[in-house]
PDB file of N, CA and C in Angstrom:
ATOM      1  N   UNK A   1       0.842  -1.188   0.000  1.00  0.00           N
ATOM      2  CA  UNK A   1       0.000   0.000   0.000  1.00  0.00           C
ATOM      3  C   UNK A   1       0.883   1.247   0.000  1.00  0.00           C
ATOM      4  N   UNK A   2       0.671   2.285  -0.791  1.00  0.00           N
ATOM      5  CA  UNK A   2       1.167   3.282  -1.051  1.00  0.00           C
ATOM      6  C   UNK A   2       0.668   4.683  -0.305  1.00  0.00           C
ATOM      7  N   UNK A   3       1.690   5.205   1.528  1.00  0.00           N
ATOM      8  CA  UNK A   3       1.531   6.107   1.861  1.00  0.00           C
ATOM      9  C   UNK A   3       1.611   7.517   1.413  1.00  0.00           C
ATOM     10  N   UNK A   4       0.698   8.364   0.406  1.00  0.00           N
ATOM     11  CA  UNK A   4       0.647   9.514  -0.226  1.00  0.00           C
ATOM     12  C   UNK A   4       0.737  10.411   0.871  1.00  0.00           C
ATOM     13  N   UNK A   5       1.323  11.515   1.132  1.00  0.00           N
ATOM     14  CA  UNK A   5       1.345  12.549   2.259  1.00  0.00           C
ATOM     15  C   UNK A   5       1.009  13.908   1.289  1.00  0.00           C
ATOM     16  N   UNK A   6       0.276  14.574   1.665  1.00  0.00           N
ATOM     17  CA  UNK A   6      -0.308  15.899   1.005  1.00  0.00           C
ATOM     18  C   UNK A   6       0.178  17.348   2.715  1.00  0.00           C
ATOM     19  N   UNK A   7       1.341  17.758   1.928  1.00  0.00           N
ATOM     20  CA  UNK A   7       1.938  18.766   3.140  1.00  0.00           C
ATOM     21  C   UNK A   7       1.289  20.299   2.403  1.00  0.00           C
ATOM     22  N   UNK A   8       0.704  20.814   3.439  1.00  0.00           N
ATOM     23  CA  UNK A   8       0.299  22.036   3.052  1.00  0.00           C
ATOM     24  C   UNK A   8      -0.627  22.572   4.327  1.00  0.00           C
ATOM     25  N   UNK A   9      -1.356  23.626   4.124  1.00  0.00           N
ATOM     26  CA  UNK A   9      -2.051  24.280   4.892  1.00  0.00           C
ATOM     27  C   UNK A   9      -3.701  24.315   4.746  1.00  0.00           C
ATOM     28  N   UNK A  10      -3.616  24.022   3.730  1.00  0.00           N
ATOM     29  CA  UNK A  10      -5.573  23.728   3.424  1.00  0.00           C
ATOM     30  C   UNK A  10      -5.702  24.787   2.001  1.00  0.00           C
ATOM     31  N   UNK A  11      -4.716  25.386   1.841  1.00  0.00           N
ATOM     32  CA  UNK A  11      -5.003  26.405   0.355  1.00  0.00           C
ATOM     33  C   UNK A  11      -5.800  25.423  -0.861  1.00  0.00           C
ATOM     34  N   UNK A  12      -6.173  26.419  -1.797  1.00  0.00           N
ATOM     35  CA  UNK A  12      -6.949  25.411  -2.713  1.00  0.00           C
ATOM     36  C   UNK A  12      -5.935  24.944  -3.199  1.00  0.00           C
ATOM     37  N   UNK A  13      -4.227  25.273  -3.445  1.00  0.00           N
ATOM     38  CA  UNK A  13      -3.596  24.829  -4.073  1.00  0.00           C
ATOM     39  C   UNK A  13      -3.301  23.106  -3.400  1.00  0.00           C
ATOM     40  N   UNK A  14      -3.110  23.126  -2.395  1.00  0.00           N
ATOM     41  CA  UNK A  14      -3.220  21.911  -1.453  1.00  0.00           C
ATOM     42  C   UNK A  14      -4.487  20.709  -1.944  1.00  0.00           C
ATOM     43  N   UNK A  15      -5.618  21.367  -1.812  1.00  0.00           N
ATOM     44  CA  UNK A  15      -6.592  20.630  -1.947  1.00  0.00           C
ATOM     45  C   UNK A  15      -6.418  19.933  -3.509  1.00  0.00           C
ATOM     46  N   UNK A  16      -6.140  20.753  -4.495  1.00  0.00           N
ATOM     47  CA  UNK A  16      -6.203  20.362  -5.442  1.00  0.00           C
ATOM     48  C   UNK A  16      -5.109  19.220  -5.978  1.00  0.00           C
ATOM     49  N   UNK A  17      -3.720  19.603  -5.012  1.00  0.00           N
ATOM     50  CA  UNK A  17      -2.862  18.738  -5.333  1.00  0.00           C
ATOM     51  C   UNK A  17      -3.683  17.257  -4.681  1.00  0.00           C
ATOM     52  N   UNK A  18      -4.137  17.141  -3.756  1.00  0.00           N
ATOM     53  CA  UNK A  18      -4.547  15.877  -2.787  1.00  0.00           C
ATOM     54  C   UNK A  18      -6.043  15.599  -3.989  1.00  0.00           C
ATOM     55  N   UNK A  19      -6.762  16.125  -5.245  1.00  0.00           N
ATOM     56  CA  UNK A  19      -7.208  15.877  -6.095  1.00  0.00           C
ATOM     57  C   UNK A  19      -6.862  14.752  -7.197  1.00  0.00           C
ATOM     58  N   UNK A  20      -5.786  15.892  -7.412  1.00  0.00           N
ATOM     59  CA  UNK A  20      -4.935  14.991  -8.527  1.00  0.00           C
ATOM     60  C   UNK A  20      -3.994  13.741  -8.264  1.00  0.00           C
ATOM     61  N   UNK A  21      -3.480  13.854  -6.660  1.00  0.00           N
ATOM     62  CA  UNK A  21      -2.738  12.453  -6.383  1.00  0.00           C
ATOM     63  C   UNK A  21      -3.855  11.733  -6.282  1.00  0.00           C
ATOM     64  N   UNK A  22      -5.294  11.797  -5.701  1.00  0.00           N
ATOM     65  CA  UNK A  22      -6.238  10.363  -6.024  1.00  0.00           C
ATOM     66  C   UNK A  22      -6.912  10.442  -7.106  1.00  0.00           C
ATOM     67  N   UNK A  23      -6.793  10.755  -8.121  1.00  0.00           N
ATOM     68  CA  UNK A  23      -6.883  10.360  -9.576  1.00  0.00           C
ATOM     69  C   UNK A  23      -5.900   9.942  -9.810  1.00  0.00           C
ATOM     70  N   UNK A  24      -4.519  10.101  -9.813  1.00  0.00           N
ATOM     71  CA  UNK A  24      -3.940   9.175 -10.333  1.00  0.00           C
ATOM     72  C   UNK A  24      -3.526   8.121  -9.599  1.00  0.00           C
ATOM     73  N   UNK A  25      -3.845   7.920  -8.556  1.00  0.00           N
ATOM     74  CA  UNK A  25      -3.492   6.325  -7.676  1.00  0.00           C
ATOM     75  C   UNK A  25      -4.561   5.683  -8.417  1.00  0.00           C
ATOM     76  N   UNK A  26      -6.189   6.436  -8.262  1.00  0.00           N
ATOM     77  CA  UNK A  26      -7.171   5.214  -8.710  1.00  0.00           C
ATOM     78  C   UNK A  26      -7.185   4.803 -10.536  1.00  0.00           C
ATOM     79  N   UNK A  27      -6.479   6.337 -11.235  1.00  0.00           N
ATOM     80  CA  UNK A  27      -6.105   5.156 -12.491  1.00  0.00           C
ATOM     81  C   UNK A  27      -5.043   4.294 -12.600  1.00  0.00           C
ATOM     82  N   UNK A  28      -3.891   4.376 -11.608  1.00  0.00           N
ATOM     83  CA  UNK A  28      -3.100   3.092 -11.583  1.00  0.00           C
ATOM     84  C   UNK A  28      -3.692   1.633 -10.934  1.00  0.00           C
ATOM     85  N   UNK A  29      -4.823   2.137 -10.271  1.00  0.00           N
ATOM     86  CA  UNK A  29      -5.145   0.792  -9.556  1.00  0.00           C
ATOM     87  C   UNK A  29      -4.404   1.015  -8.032  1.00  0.00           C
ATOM     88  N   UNK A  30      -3.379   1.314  -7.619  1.00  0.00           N
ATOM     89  CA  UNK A  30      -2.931   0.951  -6.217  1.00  0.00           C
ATOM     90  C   UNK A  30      -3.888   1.177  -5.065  1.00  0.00           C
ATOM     91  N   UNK A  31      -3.340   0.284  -4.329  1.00  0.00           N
ATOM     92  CA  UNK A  31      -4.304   0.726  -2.964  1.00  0.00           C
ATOM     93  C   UNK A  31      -3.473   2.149  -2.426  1.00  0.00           C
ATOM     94  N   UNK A  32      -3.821   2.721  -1.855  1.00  0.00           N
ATOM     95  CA  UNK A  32      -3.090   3.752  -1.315  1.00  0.00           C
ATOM     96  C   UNK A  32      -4.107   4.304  -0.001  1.00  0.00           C
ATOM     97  N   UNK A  33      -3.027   5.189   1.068  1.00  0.00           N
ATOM     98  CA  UNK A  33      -4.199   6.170   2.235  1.00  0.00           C
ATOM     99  C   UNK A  33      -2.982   7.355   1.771  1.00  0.00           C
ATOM    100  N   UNK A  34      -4.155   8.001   1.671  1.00  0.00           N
ATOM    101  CA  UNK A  34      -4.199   9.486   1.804  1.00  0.00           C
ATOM    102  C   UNK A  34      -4.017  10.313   2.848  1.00  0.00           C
ATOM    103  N   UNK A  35      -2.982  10.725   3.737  1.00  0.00           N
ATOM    104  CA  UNK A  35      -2.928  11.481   4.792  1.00  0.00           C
ATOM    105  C   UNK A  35      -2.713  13.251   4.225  1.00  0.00           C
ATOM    106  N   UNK A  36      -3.122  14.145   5.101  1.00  0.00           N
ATOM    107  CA  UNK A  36      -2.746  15.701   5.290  1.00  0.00           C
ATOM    108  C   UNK A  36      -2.388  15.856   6.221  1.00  0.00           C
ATOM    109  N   UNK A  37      -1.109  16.665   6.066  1.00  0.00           N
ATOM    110  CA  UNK A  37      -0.185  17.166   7.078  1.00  0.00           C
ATOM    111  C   UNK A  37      -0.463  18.662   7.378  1.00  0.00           C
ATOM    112  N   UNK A  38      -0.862  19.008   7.757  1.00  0.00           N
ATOM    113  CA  UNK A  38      -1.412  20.825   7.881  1.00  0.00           C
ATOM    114  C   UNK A  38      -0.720  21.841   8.335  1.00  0.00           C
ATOM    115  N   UNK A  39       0.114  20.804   9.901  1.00  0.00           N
ATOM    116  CA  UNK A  39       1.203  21.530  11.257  1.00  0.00           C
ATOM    117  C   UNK A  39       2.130  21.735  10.108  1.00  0.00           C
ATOM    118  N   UNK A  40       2.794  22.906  10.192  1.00  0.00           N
ATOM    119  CA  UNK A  40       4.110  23.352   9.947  1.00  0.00           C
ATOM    120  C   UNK A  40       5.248  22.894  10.486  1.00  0.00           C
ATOM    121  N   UNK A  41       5.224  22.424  11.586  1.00  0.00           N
ATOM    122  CA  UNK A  41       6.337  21.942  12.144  1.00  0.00           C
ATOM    123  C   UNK A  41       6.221  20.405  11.212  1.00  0.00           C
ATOM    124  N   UNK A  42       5.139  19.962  11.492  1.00  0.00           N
ATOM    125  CA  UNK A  42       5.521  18.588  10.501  1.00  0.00           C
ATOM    126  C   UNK A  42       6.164  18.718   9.311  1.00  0.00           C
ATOM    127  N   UNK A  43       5.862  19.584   8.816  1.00  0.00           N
ATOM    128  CA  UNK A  43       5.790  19.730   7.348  1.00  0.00           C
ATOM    129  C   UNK A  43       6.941  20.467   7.329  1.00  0.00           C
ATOM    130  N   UNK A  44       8.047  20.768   7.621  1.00  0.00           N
ATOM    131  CA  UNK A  44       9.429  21.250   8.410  1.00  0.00           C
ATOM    132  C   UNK A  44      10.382  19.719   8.536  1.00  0.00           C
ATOM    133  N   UNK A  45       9.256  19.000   9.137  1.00  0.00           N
ATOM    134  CA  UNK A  45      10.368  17.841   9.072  1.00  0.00           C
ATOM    135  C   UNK A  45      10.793  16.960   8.114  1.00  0.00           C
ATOM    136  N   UNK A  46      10.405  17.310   7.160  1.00  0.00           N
ATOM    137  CA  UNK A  46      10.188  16.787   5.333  1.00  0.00           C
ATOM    138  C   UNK A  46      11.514  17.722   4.895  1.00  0.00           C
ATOM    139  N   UNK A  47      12.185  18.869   5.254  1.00  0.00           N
ATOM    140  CA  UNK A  47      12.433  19.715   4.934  1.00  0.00           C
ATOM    141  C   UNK A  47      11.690  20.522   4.121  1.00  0.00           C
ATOM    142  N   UNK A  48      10.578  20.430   4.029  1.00  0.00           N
ATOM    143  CA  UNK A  48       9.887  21.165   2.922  1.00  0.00           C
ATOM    144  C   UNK A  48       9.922  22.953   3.122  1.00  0.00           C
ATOM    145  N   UNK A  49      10.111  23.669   2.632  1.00  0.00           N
ATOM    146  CA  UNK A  49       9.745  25.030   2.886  1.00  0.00           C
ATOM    147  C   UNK A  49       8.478  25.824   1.960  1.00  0.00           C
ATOM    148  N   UNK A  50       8.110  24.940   0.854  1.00  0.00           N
ATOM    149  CA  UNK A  50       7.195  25.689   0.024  1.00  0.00           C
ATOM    150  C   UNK A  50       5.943  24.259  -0.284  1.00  0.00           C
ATOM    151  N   UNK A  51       4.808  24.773   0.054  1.00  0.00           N
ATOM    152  CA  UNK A  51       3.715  24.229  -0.116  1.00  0.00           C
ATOM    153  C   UNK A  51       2.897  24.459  -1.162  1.00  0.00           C
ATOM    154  N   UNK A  52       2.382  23.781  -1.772  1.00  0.00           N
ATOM    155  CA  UNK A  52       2.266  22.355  -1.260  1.00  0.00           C
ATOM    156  C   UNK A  52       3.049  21.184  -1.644  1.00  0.00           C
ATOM    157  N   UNK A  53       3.055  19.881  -1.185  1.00  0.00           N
ATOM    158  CA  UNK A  53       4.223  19.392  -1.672  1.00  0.00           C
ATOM    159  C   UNK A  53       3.928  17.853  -1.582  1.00  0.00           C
ATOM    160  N   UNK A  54       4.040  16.710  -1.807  1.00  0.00           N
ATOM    161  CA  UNK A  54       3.454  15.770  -2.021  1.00  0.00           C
ATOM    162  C   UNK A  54       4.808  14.663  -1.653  1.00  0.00           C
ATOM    163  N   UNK A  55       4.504  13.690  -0.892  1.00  0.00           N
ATOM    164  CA  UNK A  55       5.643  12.884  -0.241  1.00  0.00           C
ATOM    165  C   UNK A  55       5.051  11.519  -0.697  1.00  0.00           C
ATOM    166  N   UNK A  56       5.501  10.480  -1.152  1.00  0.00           N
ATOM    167  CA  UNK A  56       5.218   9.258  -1.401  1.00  0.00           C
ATOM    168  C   UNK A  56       5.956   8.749  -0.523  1.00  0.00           C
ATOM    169  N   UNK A  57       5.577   7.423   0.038  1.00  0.00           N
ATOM    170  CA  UNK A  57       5.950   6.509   1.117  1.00  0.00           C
ATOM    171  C   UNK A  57       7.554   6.996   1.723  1.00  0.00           C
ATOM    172  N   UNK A  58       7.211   8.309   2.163  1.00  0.00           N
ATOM    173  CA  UNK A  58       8.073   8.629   2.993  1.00  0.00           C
ATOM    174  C   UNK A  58       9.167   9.868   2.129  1.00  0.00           C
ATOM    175  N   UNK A  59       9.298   9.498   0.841  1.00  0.00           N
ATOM    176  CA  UNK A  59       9.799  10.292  -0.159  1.00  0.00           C
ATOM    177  C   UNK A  59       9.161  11.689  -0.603  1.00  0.00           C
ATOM    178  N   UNK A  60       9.909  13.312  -0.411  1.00  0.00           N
ATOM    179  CA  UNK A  60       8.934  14.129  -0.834  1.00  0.00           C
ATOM    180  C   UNK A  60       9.469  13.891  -2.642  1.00  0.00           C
ATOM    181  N   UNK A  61       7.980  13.999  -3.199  1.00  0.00           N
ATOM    182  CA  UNK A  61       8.044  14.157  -4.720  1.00  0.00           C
ATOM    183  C   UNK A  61       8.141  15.050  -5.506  1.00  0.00           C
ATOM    184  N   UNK A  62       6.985  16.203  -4.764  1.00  0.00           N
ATOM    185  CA  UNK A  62       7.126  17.483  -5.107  1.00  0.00           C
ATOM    186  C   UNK A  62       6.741  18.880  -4.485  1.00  0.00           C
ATOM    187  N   UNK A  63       7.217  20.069  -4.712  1.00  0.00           N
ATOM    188  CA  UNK A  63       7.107  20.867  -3.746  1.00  0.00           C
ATOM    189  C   UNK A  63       7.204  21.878  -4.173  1.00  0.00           C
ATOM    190  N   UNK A  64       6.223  22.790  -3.701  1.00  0.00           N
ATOM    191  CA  UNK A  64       5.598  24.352  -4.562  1.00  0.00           C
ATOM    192  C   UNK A  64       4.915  24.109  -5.476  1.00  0.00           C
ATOM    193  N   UNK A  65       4.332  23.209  -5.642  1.00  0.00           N
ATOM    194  CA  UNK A  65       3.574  22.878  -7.105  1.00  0.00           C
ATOM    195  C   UNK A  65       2.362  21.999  -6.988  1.00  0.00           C
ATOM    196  N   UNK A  66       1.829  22.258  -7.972  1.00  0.00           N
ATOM    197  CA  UNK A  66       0.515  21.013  -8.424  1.00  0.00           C
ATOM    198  C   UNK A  66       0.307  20.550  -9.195  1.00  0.00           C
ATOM    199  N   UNK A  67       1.380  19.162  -9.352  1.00  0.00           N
ATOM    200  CA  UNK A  67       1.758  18.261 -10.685  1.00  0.00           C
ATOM    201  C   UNK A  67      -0.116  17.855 -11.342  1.00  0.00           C
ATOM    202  N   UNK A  68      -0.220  17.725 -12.629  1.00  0.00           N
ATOM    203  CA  UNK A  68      -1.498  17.216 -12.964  1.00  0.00           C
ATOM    204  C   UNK A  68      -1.089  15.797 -13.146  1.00  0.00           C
ATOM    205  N   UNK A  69      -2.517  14.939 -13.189  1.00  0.00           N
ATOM    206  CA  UNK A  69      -2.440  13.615 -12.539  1.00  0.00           C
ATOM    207  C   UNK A  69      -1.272  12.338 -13.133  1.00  0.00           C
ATOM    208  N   UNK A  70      -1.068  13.203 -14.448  1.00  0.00           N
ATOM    209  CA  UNK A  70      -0.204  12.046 -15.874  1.00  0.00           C
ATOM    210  C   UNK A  70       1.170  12.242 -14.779  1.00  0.00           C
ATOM    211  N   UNK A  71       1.367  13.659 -14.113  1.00  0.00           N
ATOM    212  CA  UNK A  71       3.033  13.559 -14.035  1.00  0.00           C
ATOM    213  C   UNK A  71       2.782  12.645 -12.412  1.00  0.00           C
ATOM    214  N   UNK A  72       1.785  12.797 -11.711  1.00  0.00           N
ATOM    215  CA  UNK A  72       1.872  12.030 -10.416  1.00  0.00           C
ATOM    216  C   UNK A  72       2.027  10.627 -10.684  1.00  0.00           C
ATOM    217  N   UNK A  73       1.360  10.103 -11.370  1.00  0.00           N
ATOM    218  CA  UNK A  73       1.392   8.765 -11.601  1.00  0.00           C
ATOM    219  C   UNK A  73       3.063   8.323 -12.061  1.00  0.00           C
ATOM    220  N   UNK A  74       3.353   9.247 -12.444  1.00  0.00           N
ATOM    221  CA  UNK A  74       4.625   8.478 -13.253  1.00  0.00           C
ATOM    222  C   UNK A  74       5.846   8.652 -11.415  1.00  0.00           C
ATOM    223  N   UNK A  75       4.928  10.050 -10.920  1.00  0.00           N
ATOM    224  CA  UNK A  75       5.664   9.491  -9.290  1.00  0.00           C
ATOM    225  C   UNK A  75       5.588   8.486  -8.518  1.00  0.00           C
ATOM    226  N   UNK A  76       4.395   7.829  -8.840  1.00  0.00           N
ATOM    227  CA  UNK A  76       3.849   6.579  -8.222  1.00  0.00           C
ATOM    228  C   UNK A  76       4.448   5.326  -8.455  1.00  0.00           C
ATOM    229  N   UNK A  77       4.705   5.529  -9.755  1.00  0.00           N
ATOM    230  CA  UNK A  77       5.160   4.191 -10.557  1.00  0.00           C
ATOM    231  C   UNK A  77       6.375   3.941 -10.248  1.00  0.00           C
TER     232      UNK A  77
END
């Protein structure tokens, strides 16, 4: 199962990224859970500094941005 982490604050940019990572888990098929990280301090411990930012099983993928679903999947894969 594939832990997706969605680091951000609740902006639409956030929401939308946590959009597009479950479209593209459910067109790959994987099982996956979906967590949001909201605390800053968490989201600090990623090193992340720019939100929103998207962590796969522990890995951040991407950050300041909102990949559309073709480029997430190919993070997934």
């Amino acid at each position: 199962m594939k832990k997706l982490q969605i680091l951000g604050t609740g902006c639409p940019k956030c929401k939308k990224l946590a959009q597009n990572t479950e479209a593209a888990a459910k067109a790959l098929g994987v099982e996956y859970e979906i967590e949001k990280i909201t605390d800053i301090n968490e989201i600090m411990k990623f090193g992340v500094m720019l939100t929103p930012a998207l962590v796969v099983d522990g890995e951040v993928k991407a950050v300041g941005k909102v990949p559309e679903p073709e480029d997430i999947r190919d993070m997934l894969g």
